[in-house]
Protein backbone atom coordinates (compact mmCIF):
# COMPACT_ATOMS: atom_id res chain seq x y z
CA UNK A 1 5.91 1.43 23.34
CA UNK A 2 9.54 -0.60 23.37
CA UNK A 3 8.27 -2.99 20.41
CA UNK A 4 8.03 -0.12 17.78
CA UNK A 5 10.86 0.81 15.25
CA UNK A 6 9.98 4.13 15.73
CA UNK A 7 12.42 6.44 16.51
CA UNK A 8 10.06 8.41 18.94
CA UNK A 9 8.99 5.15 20.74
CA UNK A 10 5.03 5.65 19.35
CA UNK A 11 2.90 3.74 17.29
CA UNK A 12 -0.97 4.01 16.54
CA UNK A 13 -1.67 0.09 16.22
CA UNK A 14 -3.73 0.06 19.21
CA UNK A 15 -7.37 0.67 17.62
CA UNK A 16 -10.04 0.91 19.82
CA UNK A 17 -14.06 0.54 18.74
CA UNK A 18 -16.25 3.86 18.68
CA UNK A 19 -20.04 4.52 18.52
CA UNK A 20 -19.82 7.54 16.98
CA UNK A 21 -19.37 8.35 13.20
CA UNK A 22 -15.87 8.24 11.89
CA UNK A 23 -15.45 10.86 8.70
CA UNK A 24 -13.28 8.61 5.74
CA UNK A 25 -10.84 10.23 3.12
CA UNK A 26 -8.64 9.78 1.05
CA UNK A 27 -5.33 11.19 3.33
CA UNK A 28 -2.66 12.03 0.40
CA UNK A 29 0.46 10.66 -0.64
CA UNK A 30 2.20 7.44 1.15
CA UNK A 31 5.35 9.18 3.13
CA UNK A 32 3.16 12.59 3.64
CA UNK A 33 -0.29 10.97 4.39
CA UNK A 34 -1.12 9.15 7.41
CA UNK A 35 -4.77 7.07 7.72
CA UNK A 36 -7.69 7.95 5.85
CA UNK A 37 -10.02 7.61 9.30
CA UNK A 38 -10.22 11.27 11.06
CA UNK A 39 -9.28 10.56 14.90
CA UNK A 40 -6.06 7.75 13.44
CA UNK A 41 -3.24 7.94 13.64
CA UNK A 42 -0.05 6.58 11.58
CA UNK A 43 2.91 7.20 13.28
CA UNK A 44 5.47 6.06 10.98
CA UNK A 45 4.54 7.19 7.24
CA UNK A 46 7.82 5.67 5.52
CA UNK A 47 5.83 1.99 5.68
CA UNK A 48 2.42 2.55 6.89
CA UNK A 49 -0.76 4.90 5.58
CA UNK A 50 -0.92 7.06 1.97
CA UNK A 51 -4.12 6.98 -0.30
CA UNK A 52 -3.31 3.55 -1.16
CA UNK A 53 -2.97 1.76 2.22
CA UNK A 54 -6.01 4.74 3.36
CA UNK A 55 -7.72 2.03 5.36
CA UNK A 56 -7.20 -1.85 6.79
CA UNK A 57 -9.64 -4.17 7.36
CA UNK A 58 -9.66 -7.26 8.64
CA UNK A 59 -12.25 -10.11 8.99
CA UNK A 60 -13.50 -11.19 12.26
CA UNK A 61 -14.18 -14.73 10.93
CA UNK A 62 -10.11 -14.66 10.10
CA UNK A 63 -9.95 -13.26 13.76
CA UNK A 64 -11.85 -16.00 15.49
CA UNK A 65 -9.25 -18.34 14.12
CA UNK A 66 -6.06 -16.99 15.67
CA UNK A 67 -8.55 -16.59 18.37
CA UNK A 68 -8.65 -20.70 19.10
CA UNK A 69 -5.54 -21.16 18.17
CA UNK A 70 -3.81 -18.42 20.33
CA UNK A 71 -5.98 -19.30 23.28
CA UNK A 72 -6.73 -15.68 23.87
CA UNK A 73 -9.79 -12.83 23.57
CA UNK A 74 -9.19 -10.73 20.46
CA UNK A 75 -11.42 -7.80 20.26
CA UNK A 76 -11.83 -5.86 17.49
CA UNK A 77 -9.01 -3.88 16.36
CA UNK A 78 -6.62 -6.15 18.05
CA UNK A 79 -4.76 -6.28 14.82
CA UNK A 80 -4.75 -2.69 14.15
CA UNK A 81 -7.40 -2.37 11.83
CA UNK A 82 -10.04 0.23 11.07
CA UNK A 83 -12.45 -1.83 10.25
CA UNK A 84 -13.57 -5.27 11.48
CA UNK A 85 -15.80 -6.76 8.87
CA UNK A 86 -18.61 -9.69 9.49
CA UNK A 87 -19.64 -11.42 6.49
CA UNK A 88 -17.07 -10.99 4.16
CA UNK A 89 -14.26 -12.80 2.86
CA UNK A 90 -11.94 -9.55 2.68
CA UNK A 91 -8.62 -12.07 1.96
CA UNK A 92 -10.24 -13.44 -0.67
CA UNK A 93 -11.01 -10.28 -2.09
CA UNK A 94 -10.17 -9.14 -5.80
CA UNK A 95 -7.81 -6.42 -5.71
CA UNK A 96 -9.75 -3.33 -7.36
CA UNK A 97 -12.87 -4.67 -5.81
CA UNK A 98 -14.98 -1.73 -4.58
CA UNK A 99 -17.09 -1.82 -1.20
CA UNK A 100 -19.92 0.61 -0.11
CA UNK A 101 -19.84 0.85 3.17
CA UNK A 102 -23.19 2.96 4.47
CA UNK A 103 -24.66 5.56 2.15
CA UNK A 104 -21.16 7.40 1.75
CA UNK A 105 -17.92 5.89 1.36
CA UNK A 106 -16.80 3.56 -1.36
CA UNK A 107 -13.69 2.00 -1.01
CA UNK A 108 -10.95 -0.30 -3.19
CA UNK A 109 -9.06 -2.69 -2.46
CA UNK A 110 -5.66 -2.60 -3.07
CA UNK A 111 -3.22 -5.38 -1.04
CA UNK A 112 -2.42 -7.24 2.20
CA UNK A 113 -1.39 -6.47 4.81
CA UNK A 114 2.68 -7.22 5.35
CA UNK A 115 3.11 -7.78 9.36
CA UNK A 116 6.20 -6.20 10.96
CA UNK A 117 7.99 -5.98 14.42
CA UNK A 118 5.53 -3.86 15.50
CA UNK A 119 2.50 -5.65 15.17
CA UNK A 120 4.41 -8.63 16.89
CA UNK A 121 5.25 -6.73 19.91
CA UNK A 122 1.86 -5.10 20.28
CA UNK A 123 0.26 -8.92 20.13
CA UNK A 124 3.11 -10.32 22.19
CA UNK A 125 3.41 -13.40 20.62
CA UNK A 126 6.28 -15.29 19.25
CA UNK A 127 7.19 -15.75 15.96
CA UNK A 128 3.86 -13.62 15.09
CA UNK A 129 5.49 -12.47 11.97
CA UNK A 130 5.75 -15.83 10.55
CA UNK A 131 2.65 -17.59 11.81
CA UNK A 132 0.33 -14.80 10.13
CA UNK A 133 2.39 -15.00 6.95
CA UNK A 134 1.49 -18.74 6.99
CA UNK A 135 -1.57 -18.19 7.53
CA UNK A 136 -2.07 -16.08 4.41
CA UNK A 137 -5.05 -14.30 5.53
CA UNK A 138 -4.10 -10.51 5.58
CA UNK A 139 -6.66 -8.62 5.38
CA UNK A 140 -7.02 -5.90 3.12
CA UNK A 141 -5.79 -2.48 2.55
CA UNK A 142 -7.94 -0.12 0.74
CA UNK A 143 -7.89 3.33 -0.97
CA UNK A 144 -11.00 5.58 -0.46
CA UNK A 145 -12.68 6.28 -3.95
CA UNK A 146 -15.57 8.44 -2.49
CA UNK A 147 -15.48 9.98 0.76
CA UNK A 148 -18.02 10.24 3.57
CA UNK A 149 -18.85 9.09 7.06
CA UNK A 150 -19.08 5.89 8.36
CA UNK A 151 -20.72 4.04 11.49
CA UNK A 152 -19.87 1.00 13.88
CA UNK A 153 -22.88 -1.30 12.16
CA UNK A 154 -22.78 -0.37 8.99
CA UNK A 155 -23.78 -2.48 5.83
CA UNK A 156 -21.02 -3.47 3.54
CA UNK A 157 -21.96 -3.60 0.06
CA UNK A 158 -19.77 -5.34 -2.96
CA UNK A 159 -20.50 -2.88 -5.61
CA UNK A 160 -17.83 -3.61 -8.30
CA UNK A 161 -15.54 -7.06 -8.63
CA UNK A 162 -13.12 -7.36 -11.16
CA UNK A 163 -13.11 -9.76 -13.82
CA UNK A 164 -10.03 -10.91 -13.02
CA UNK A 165 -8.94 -13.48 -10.28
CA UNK A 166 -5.44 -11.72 -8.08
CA UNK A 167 -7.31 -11.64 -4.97
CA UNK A 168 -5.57 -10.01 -1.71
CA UNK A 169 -4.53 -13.75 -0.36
CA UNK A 170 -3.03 -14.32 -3.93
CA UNK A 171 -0.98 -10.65 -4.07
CA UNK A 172 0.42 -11.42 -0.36
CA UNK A 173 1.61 -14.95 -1.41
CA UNK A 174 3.26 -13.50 -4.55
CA UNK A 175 5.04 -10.59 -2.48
CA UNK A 176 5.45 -12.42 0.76
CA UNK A 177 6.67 -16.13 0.27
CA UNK A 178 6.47 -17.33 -3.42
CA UNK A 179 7.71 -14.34 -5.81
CA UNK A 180 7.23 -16.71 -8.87
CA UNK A 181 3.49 -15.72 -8.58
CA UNK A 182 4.42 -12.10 -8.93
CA UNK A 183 3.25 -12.63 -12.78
CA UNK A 184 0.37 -13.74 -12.15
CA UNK A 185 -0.59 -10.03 -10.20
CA UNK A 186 -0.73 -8.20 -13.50
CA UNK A 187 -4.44 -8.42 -14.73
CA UNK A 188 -4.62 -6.07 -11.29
CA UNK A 189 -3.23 -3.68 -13.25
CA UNK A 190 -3.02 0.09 -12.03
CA UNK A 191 -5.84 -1.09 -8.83
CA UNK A 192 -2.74 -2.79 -7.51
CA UNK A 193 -0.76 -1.09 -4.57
CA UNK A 194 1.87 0.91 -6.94
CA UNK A 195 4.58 -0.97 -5.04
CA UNK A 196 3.64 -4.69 -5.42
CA UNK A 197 2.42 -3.34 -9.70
CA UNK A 198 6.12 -2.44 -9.64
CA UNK A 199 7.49 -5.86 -8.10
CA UNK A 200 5.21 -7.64 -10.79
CA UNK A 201 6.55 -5.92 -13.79
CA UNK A 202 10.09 -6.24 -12.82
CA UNK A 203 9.38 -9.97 -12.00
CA UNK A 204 7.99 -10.63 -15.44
CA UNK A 205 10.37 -8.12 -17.07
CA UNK A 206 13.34 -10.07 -15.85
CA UNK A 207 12.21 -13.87 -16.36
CA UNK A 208 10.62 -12.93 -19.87
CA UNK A 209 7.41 -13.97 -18.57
């Protein structure tokens, strides 16, 4: 596609539903591992896929706003997510939250989702970059604690939230648009994506906070 910063000209944002069961795992490193759905593809691993950004979900609630707003049909996977959720509030997630999803797979959530060029050019909208990070609802990278297989239709199950309160919409903010709420991201700790755990400490590190 033109919009991507790939070098090759590819990029695997285009998700499309399937009936069929999808095997989840975790896929290795970020910069060697790609998605942690068999069948995906990441096509640029400097920025996008790794254990820690293994799969992206995104509500379709959150979806059905842009939706009305953009005037437009949105099906699911329109933003490039593996999973489109009903029923749960996966922005306002606690990061290190853990989901069942069927009898299998347990995953954790670790960040939002930053938008880039890309994901503007494959929704062909203008100024898509900055209306989503307005919006502040992300979605919600995960990291696959136990592997398995998952269906379209499966139950989602909240089987561990944190006692803390950094929820996904509150890590974007803080990495995003207002980096003075980068403290506030520690009582994550280590279930934080290593990168914004890293922004956080050198944040509080430098402001003696």
């Amino acid at each position: 596609m033109p919009y991507t910063d790939n070098p090759e000209g590819v990029t695997g944002i285009d998700k499309r539903p399937v009936d069929g069961p999808v095997r989840v795992s975790a896929p290795g490193p970020k910069g060697v591992g790609g998605s942690g759905l068999a069948g995906d593809a990441v096509c640029k691993l400097e920025h996008h896929g790794g254990d820690d950004q293994a799969v992206y979900a995104m509500a379709r609630e959150d979806m059905d706003v842009w939706e009305r707003e953009l005037g437009r049909t949105l099906t699911d996977g329109a933003f490039g997510e593996n999973l489109t959720t009903q029923g749960l509030d996966v922005s306002g997630a606690r990061i290190g939250e853990r989901w069942r999803i069927g009898p299998e797979v347990v995953l954790e959530v670790t960040c939002g989702r930053i938008p880039c060029r890309t994901f503007q050019g494959h929704l062909d909208e203008k100024h898509w970059v900055k209306r989503f990070t307005q919006r502040g609802a992300p979605g919600a990278y995960l990291r696959v604690i136990e592997p398995g297989v998952i269906r379209a239709g499966d139950p989602v199950e909240i089987v561990h939230r944190p006692g803390h309160d950094v929820t996904v919409a509150l890590q974007f903010r803080a990495v995003t648009t207002e980096r003075t709420l980068l403290p506030r991201l520690l009582p994550a700790g280590e279930a934080l994506h290593p990168e914004s755990l890293r922004l956080a400490r050198e944040y509080a590190e430098k402001h003696g906070v």
